[in-house]
Protein backbone atom coordinates (compact mmCIF):
# COMPACT_ATOMS: atom_id res chain seq x y z
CA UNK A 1 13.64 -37.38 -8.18
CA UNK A 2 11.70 -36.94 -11.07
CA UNK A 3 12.63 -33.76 -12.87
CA UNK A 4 9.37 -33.29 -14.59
CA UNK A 5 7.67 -32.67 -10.98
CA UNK A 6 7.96 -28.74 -10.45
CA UNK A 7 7.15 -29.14 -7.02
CA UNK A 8 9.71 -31.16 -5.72
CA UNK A 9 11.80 -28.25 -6.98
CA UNK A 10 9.77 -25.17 -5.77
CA UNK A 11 10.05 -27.76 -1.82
CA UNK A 12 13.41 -27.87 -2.33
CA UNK A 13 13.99 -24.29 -2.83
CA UNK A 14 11.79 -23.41 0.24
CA UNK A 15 14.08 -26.09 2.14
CA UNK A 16 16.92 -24.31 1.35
CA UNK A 17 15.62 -20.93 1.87
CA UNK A 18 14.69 -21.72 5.41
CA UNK A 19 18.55 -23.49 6.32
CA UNK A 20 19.84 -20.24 5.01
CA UNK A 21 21.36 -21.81 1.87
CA UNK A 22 19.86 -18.84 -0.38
CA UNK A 23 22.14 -19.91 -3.78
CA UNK A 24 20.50 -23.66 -3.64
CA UNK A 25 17.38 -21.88 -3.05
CA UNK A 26 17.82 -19.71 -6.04
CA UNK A 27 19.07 -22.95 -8.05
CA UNK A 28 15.94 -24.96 -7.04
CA UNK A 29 13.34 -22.20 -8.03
CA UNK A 30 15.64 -22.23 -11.65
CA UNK A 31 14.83 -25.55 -11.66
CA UNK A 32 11.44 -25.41 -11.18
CA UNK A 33 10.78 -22.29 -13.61
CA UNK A 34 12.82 -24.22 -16.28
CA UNK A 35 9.83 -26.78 -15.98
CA UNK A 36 7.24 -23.89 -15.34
CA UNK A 37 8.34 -20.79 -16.49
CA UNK A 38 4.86 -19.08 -15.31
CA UNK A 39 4.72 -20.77 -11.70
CA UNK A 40 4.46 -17.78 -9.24
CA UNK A 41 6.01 -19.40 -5.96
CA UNK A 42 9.13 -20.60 -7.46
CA UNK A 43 9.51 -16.92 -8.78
CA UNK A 44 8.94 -15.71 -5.49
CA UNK A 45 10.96 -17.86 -3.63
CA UNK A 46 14.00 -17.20 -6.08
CA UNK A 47 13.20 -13.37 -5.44
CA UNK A 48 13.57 -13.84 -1.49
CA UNK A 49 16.50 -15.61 -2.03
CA UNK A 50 17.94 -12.62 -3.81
CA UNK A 51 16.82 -10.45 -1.01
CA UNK A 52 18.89 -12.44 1.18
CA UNK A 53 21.56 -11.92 -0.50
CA UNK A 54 21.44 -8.77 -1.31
CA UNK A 55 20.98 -8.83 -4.80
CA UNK A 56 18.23 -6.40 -4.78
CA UNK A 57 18.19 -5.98 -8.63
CA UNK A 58 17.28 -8.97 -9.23
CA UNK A 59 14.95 -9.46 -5.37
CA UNK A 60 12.67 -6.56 -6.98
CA UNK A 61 12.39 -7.62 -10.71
CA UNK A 62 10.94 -11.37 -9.22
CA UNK A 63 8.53 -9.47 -6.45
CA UNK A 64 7.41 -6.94 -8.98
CA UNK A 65 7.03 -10.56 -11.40
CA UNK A 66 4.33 -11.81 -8.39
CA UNK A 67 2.54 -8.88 -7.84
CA UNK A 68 1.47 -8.29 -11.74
CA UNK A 69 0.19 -12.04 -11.40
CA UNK A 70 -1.50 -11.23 -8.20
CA UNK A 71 -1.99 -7.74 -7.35
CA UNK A 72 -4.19 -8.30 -4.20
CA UNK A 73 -1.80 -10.17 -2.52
CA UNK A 74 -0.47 -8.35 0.62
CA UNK A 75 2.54 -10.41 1.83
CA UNK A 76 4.45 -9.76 -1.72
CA UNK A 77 3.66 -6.08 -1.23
CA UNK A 78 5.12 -6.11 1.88
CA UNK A 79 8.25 -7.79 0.71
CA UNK A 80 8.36 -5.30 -2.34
């Protein structure tokens, strides 16, 4: 895998999300925001992840992240 491609990363972390493996999630959106730091979906991702898990803190501080960069969007709101 070629660690300079975001978006295997941001995949990955959707993979993960969706098997219930919320920690690898959370890894793979680090990954890809290590690479990215302003890429929205891997931020997003990450902050479902947290959700998941309960980690609200940190679930809110990523969704609030999303909806300065996109304010319109309804799904994030709803997540909020």
């Amino acid at each position: 895998m070629d660690p300079s491609q975001w978006a295997l990363y941001t995949n990955a972390a959707n993979c993960y999300f969706k098997l219930g493996e919320y920690e690898r999630s959370i890894e793979m959106s680090d990954e890809a925001l290590t690479l990215c730091p302003t890429l929205t979906k891997a931020v997003y991702r990450r902050g479902l992840a947290y959700g998941e898990l309960r980690l609200f803190k940190g679930a809110v501080e990523d969704l609030r992240r999303v909806l300065k960069a996109m304010p319109n969007d309804v799904e994030v709101k709803k997540k909020l």
